[in-house]
N, C-alpha and C. Protein backbone atom coordinates (compact mmCIF):
# COMPACT_ATOMS: atom_id res chain seq x y z
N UNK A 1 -24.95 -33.64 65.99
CA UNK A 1 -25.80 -34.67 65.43
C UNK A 1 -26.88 -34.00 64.58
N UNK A 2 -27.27 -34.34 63.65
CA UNK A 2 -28.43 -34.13 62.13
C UNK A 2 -29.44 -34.39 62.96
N UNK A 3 -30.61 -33.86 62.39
CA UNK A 3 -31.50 -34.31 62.62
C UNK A 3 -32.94 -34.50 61.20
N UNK A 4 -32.86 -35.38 60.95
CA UNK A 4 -33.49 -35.41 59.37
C UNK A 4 -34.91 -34.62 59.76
N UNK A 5 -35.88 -33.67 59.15
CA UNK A 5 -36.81 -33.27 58.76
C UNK A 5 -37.78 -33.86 58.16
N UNK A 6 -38.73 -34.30 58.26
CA UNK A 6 -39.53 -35.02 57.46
C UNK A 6 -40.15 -34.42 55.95
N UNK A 7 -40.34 -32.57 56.90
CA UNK A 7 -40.98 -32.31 55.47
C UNK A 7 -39.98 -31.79 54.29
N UNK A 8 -38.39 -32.54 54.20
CA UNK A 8 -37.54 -31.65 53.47
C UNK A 8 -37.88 -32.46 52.04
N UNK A 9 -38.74 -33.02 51.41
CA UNK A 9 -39.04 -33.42 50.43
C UNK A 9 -40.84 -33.04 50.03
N UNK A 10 -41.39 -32.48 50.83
CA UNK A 10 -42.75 -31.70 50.35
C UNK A 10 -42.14 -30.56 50.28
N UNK A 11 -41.32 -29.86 51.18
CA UNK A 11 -40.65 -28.71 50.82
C UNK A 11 -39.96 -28.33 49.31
N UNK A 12 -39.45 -29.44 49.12
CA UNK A 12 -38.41 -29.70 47.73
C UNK A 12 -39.37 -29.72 46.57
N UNK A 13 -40.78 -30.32 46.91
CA UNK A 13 -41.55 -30.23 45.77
C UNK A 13 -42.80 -29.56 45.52
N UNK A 14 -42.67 -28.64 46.04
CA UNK A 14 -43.53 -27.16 46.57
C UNK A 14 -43.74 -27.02 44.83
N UNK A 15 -44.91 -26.71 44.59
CA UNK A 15 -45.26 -26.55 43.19
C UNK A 15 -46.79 -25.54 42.88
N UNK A 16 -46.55 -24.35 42.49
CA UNK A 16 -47.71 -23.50 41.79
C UNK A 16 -48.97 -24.08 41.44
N UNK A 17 -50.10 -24.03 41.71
CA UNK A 17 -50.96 -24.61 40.75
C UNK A 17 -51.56 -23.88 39.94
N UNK A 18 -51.77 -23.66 38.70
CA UNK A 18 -52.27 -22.97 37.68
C UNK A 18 -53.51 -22.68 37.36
N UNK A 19 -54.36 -24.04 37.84
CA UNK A 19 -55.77 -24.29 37.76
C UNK A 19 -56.00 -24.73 38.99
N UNK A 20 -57.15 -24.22 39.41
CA UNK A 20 -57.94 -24.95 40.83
C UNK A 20 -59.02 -25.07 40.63
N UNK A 21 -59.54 -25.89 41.20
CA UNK A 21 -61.47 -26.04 41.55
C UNK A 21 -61.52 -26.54 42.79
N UNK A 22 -62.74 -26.85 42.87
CA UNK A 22 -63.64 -27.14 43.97
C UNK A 22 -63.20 -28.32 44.51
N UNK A 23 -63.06 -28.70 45.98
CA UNK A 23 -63.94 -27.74 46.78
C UNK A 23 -62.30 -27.25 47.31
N UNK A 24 -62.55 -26.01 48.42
CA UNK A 24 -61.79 -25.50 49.00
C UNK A 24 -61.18 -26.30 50.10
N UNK A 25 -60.67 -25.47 51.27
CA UNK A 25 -60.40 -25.83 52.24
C UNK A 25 -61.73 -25.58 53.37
N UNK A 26 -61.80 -26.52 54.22
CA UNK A 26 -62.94 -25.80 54.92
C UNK A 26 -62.86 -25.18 56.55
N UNK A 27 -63.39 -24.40 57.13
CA UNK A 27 -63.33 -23.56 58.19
C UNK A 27 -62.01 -24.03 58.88
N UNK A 28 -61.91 -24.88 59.60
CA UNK A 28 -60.89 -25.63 60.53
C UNK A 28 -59.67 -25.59 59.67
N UNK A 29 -59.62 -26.22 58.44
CA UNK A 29 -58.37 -25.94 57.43
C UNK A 29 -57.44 -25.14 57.43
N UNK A 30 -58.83 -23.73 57.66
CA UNK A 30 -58.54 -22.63 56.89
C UNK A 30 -57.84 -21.68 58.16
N UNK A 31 -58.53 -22.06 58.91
CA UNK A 31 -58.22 -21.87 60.49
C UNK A 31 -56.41 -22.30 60.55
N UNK A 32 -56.06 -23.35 60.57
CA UNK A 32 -54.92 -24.04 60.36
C UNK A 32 -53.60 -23.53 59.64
N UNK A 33 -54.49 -23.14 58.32
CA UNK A 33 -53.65 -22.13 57.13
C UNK A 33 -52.91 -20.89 57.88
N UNK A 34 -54.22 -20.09 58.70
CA UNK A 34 -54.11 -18.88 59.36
C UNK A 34 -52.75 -18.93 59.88
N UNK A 35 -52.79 -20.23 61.06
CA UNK A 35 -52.18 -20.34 62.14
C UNK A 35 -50.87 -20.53 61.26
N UNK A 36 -51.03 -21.21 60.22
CA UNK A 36 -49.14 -21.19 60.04
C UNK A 36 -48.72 -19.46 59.67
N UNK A 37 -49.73 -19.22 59.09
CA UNK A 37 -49.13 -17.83 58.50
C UNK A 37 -48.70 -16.64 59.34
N UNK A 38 -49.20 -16.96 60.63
CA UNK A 38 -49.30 -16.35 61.50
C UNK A 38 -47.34 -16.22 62.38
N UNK A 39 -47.06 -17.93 62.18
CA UNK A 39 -45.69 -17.94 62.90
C UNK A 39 -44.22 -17.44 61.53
N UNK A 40 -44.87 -16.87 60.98
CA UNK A 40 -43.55 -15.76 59.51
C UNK A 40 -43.30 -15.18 60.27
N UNK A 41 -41.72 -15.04 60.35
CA UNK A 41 -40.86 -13.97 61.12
C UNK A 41 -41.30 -12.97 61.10
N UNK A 42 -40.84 -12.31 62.35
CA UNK A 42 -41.94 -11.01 62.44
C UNK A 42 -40.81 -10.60 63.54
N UNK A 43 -39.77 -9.33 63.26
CA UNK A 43 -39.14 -8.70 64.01
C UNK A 43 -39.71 -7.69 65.01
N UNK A 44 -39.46 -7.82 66.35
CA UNK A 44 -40.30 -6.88 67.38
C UNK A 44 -42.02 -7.35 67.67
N UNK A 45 -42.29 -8.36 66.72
CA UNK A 45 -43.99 -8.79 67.23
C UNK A 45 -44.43 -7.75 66.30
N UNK A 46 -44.14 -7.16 65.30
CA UNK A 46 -44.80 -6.69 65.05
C UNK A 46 -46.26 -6.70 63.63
N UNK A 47 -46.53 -8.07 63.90
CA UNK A 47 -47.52 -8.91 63.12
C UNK A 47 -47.91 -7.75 62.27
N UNK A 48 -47.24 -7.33 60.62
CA UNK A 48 -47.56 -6.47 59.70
C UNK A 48 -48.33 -7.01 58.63
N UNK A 49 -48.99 -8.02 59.05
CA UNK A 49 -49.80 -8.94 57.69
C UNK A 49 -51.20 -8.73 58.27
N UNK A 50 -52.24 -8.71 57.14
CA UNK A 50 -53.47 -8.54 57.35
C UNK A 50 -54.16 -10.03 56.12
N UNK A 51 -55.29 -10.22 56.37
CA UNK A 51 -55.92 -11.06 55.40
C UNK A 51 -57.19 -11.26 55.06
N UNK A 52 -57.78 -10.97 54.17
CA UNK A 52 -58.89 -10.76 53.19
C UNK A 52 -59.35 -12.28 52.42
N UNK A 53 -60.03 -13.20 53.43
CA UNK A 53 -60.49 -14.48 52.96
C UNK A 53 -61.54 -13.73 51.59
N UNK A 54 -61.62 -13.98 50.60
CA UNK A 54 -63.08 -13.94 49.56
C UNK A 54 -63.32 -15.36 48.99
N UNK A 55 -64.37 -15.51 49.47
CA UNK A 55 -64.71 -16.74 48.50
C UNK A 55 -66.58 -17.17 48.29
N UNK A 56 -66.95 -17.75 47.45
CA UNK A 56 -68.65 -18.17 47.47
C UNK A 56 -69.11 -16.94 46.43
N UNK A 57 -70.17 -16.13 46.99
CA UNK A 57 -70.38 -15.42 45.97
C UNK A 57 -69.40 -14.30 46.10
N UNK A 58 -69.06 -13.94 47.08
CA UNK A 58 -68.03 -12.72 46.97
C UNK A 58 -66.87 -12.96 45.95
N UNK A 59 -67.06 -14.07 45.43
CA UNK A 59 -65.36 -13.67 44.35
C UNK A 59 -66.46 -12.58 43.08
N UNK A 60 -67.35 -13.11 43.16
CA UNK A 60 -67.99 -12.53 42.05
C UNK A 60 -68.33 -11.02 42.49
N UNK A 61 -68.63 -10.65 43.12
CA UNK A 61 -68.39 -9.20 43.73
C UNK A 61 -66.59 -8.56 43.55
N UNK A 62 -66.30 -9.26 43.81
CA UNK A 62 -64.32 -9.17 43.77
C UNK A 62 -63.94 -8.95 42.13
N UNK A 63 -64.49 -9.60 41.20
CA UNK A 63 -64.69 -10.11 40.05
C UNK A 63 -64.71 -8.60 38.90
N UNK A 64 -66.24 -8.14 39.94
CA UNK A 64 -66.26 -6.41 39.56
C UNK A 64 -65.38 -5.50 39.67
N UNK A 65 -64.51 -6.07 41.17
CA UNK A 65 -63.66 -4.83 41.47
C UNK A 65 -62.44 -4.85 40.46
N UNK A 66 -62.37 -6.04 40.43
CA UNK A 66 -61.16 -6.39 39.47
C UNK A 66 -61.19 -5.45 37.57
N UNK A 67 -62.46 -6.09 37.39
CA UNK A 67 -62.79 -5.11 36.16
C UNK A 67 -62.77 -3.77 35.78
N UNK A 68 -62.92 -3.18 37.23
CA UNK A 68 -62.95 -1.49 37.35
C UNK A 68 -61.43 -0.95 37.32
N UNK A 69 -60.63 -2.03 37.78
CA UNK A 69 -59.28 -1.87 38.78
C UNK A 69 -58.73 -1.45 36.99
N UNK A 70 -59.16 -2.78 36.06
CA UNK A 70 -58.32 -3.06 34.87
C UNK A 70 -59.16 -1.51 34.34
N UNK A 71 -60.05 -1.18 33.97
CA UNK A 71 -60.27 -0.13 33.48
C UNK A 71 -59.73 1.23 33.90
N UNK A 72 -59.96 1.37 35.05
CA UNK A 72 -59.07 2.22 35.51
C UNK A 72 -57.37 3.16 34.87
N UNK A 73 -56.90 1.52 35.10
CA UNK A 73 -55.66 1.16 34.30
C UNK A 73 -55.40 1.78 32.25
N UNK A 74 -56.65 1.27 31.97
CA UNK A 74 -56.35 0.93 30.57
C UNK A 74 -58.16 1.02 29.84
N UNK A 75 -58.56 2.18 30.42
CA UNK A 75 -60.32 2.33 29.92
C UNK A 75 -60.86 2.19 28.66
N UNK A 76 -59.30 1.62 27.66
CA UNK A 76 -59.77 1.01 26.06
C UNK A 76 -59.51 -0.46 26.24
N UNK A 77 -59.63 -0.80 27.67
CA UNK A 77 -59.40 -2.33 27.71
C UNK A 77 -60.38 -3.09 27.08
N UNK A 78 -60.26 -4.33 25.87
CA UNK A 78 -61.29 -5.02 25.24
C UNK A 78 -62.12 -6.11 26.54
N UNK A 79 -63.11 -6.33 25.40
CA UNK A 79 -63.88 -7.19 26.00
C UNK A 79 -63.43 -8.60 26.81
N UNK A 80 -62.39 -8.94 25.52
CA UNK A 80 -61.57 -10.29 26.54
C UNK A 80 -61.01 -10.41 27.65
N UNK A 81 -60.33 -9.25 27.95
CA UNK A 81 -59.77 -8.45 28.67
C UNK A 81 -60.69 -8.69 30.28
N UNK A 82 -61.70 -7.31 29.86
CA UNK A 82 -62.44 -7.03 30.78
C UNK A 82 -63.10 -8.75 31.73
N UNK A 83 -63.74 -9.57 30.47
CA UNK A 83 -63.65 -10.69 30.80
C UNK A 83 -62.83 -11.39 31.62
N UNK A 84 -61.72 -11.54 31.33
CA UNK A 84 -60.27 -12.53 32.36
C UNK A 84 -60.74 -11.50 33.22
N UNK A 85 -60.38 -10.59 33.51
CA UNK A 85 -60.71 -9.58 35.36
C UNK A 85 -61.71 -9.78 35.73
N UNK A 86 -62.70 -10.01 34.97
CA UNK A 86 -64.10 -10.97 35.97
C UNK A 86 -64.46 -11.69 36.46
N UNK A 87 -64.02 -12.76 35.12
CA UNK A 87 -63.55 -14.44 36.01
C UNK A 87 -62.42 -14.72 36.45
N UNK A 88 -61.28 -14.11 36.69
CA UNK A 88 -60.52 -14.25 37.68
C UNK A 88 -60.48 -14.55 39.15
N UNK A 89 -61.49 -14.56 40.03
CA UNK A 89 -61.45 -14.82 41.33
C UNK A 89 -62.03 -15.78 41.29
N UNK A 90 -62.61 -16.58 39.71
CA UNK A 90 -64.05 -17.73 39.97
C UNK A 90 -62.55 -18.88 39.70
N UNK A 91 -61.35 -18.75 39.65
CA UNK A 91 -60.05 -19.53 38.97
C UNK A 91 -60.00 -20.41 40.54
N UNK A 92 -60.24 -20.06 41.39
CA UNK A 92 -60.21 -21.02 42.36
C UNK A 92 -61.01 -20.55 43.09
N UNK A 93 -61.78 -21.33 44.42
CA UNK A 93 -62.74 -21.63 45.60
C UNK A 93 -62.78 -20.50 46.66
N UNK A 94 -61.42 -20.17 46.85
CA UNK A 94 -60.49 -19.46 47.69
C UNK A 94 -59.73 -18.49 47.64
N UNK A 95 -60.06 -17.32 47.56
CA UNK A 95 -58.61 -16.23 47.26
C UNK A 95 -58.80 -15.69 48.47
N UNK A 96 -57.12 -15.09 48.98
CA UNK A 96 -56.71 -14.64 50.20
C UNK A 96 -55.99 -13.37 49.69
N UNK A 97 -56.01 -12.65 50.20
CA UNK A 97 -55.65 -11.49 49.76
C UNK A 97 -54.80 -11.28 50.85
N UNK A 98 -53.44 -11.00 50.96
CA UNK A 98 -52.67 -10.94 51.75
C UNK A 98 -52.00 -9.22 52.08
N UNK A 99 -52.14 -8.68 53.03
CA UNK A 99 -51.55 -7.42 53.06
C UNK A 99 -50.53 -6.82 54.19
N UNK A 100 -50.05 -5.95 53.53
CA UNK A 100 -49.03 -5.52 54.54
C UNK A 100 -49.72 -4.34 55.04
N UNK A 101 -49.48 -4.24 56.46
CA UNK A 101 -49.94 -3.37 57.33
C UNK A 101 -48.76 -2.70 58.21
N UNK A 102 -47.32 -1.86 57.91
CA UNK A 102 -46.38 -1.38 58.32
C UNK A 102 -46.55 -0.55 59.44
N UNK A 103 -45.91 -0.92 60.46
CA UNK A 103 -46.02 -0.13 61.55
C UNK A 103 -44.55 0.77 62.00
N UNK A 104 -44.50 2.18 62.33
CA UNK A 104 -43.42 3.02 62.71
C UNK A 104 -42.80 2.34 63.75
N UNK A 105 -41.43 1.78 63.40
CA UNK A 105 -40.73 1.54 64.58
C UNK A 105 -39.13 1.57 64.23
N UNK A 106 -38.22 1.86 65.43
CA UNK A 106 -37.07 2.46 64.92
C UNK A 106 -35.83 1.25 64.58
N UNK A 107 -36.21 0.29 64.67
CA UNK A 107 -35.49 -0.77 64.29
C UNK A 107 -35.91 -1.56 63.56
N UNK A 108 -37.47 -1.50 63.18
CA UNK A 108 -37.57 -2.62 61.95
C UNK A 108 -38.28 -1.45 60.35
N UNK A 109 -37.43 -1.47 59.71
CA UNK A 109 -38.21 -0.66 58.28
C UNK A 109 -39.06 -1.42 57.77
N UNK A 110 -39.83 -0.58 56.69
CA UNK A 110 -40.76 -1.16 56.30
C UNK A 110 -40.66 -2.44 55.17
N UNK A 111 -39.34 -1.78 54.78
CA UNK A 111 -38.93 -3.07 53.91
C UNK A 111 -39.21 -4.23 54.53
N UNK A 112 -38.51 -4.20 55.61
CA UNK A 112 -38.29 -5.77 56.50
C UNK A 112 -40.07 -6.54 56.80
N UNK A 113 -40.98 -5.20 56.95
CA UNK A 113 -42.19 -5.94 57.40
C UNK A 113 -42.87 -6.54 56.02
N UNK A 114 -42.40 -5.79 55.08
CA UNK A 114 -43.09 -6.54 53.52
C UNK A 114 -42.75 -7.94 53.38
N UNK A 115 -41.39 -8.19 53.88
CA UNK A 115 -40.51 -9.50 53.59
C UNK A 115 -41.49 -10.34 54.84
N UNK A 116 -41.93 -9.78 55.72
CA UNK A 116 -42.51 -10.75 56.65
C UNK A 116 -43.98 -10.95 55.95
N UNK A 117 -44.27 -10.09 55.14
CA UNK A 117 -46.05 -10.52 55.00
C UNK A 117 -46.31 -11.32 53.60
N UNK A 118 -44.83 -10.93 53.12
CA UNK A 118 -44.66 -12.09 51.95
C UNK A 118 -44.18 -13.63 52.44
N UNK A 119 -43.30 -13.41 53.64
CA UNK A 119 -43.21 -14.82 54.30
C UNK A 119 -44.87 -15.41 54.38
N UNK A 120 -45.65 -14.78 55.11
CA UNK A 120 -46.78 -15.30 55.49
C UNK A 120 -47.74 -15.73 54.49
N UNK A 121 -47.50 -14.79 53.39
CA UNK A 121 -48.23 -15.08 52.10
C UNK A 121 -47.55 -16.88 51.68
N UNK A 122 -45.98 -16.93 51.70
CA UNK A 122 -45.67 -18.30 51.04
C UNK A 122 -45.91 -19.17 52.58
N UNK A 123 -46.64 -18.70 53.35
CA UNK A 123 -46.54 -20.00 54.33
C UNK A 123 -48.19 -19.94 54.15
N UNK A 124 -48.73 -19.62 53.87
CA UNK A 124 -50.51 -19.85 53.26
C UNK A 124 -50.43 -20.97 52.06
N UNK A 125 -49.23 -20.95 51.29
CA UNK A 125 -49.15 -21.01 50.36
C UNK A 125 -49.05 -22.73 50.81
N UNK A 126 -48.03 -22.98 51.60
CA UNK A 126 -47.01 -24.01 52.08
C UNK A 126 -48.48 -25.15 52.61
N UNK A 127 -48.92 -24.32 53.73
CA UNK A 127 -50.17 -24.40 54.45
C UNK A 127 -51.24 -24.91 53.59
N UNK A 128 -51.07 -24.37 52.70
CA UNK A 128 -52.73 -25.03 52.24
C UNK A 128 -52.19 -26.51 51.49
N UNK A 129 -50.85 -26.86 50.95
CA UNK A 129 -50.58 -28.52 50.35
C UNK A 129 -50.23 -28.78 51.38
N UNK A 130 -49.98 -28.27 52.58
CA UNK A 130 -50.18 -29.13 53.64
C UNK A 130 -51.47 -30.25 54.34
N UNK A 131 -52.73 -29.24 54.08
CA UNK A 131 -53.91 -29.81 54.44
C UNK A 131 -54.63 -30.32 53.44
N UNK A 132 -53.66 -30.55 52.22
CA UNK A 132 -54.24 -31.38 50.99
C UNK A 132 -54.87 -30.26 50.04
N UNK A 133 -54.14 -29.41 49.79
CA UNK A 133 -54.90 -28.67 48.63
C UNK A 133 -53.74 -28.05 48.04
N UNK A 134 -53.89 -27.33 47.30
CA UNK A 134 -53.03 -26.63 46.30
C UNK A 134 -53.37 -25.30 46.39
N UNK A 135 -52.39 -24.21 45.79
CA UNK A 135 -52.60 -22.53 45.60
C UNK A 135 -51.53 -22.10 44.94
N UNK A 136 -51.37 -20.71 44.50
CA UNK A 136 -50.80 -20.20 43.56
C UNK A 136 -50.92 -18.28 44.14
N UNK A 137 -49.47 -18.26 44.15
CA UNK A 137 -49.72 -16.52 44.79
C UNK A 137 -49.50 -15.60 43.72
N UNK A 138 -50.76 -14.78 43.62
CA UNK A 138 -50.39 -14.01 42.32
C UNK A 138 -50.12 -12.80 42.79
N UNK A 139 -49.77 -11.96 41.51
CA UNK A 139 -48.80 -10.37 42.03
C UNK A 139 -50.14 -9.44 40.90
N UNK A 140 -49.10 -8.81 40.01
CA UNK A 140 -49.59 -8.11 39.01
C UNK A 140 -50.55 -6.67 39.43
N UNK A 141 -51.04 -6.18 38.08
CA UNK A 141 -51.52 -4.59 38.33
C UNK A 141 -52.73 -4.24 39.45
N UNK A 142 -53.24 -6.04 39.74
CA UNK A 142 -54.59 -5.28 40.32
C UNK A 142 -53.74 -5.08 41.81
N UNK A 143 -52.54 -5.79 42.17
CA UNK A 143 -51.51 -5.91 43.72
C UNK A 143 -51.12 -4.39 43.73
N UNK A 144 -51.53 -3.64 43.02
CA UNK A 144 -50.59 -1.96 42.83
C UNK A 144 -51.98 -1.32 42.85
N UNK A 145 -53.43 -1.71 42.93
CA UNK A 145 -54.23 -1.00 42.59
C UNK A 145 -54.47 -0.24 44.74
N UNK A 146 -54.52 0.80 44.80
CA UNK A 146 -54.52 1.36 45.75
C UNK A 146 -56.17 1.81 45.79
N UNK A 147 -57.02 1.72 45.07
CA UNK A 147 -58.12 1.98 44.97
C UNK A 147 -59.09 0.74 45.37
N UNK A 148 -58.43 -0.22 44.56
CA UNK A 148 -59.23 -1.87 45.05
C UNK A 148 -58.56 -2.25 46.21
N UNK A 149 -57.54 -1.80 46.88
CA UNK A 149 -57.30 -1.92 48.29
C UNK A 149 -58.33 -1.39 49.37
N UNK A 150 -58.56 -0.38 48.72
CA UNK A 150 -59.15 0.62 49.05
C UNK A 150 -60.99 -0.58 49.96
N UNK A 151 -61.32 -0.73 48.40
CA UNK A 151 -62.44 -1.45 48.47
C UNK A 151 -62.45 -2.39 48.98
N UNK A 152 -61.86 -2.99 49.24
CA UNK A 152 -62.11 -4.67 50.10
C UNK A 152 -61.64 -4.35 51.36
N UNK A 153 -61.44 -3.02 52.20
CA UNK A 153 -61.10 -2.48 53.33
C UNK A 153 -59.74 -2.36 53.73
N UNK A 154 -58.72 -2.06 52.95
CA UNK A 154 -57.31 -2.22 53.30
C UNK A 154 -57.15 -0.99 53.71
N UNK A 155 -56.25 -0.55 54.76
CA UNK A 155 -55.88 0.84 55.23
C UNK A 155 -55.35 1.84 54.27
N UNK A 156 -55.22 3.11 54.58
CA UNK A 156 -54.45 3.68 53.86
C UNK A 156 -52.75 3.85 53.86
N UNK A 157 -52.36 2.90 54.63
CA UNK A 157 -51.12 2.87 55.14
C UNK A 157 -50.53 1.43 54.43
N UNK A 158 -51.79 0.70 54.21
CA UNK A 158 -51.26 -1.03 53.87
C UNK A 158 -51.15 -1.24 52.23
N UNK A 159 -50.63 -1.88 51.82
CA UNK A 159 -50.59 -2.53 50.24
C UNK A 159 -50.98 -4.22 50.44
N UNK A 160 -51.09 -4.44 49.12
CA UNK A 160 -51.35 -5.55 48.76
C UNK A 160 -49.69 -6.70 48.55
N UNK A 161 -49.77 -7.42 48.84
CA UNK A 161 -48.46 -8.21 49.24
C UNK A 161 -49.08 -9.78 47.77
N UNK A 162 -49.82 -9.53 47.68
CA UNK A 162 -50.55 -10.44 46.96
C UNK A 162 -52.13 -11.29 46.72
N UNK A 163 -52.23 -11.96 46.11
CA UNK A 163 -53.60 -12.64 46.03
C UNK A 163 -52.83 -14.36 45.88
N UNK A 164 -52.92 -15.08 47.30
CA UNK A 164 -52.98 -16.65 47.20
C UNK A 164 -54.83 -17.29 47.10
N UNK A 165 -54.39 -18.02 45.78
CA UNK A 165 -55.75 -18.53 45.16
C UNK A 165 -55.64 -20.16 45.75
N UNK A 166 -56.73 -20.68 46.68
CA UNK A 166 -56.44 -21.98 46.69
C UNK A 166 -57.80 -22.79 46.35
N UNK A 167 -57.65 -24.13 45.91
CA UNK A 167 -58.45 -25.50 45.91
C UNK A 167 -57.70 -25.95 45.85
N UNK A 168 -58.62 -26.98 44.61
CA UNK A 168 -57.75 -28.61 45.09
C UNK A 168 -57.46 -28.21 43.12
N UNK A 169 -56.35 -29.07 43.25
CA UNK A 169 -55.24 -29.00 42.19
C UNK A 169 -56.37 -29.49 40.96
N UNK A 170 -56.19 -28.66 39.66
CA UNK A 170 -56.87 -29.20 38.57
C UNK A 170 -56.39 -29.33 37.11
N UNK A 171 -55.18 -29.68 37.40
CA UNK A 171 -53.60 -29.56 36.30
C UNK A 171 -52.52 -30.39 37.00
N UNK A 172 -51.92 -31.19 36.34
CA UNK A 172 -50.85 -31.86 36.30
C UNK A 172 -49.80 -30.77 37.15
N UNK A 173 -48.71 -31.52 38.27
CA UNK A 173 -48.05 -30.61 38.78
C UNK A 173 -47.17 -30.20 37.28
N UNK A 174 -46.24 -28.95 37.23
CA UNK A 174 -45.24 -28.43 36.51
C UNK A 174 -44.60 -29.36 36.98
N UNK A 175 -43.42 -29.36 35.70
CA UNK A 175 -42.28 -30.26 35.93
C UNK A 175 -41.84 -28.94 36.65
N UNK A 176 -40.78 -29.42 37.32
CA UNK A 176 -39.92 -29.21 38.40
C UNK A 176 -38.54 -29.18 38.04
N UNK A 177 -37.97 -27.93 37.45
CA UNK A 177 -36.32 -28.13 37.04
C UNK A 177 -35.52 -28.57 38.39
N UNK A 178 -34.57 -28.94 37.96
CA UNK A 178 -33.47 -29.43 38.60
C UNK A 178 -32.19 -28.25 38.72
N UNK A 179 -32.12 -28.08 40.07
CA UNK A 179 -31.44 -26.33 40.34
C UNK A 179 -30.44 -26.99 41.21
N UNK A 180 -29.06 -26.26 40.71
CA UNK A 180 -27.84 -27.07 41.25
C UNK A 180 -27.13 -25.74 42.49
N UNK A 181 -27.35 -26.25 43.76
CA UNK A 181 -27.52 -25.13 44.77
C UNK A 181 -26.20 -24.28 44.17
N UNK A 182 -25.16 -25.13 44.35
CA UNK A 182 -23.77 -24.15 44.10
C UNK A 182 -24.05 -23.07 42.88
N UNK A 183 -25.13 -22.86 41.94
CA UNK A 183 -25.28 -21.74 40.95
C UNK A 183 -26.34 -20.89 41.75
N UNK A 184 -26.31 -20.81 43.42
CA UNK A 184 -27.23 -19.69 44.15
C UNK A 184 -26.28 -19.84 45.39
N UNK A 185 -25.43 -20.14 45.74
CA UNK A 185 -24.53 -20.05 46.92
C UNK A 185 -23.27 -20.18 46.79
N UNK A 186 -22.57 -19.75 47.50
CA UNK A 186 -21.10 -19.77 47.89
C UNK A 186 -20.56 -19.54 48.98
N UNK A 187 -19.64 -20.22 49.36
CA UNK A 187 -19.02 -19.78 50.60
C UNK A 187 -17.85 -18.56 51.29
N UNK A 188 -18.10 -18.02 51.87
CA UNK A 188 -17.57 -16.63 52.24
C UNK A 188 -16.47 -16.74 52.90
């Protein structure tokens, strides 16, 4: 016997948000968010995700690190440039900085624990239009910067798995293509 799902149509329309504003999620929410992110498969218990709430004035502290991260990178970076890496963390209420924290063990590699802290990253993700808000998980050069890991307290053992940015939605959802499963599956 089936058993229908309720959320297989918020699931189906799971959508990026591009723009966010104010206000966030608040303590209890955010609390909530945690807790889903918390149940991402995790082979052996071995909870390899860490998380870096910034938000209020700290994006603007974050804002700096970001600017240094891009210079670092590219120290003829222009002004516009330098700019977007500043106001980048002010793009939403909320950034979570999601990390992997790999632990030695002889049956789960490290590959497998990245795939779990990226699970947890898209269940933050899931989590926050759950409690009525929107987010967007970003990657890119500052996710490789081992130095701005560095700075916002990440181990020397952990990477960055991403940055999920959340508020409340401030853009029209994306249309939503239409993906025909049989061109991603087959039967064996």
């Amino acid at each position: 016997m089936s058993v229908a799902f309720s959320g297989l149509d918020f699931l189906q329309q799971r959508n990026s948000a591009t723009r966010l504003t104010e206000p966030g999620p608040n303590a209890d929410q955010l609390e909530q968010m945690f807790l889903c992110a918390l149940r991402s498969p995790d082979h052996a218990r071995l909870r390899p995700w860490r998380f870096i709430s910034i938000q209020g004035d700290r994006r603007i502290a974050f804002g700096e690190l970001l600017r240094a991260s891009l210079l670092r990178r590219d120290p003829d970076a222009d002004q516009t440039a330098q700019d977007r890496a500043l106001n980048a963390p002010l793009r939403a209420p909320l950034l979570i900085a999601v990390l992997v924290s790999p632990r030695e063990h002889p049956k789960v590699p490290v590959w497998e624990q990245r795939l779990s802290a990226g699970c947890a990253a898209f269940s933050l993700t899931l989590a926050a239009e759950a409690v009525g808000y929107a987010a967007i998980w970003r990657t890119g050069a500052f996710a490789e910067d081992q130095q701005l890991l560095r700075d916002v307290g990440g181990a020397q053992n952990e990477e960055f798995v991403g940055f999920v940015y959340v508020g409340s939605r401030d853009c029209p959802a994306k249309p939503i293509p239409t993906l025909e499963t049989d061109d991603f599956h087959r039967v064996w």
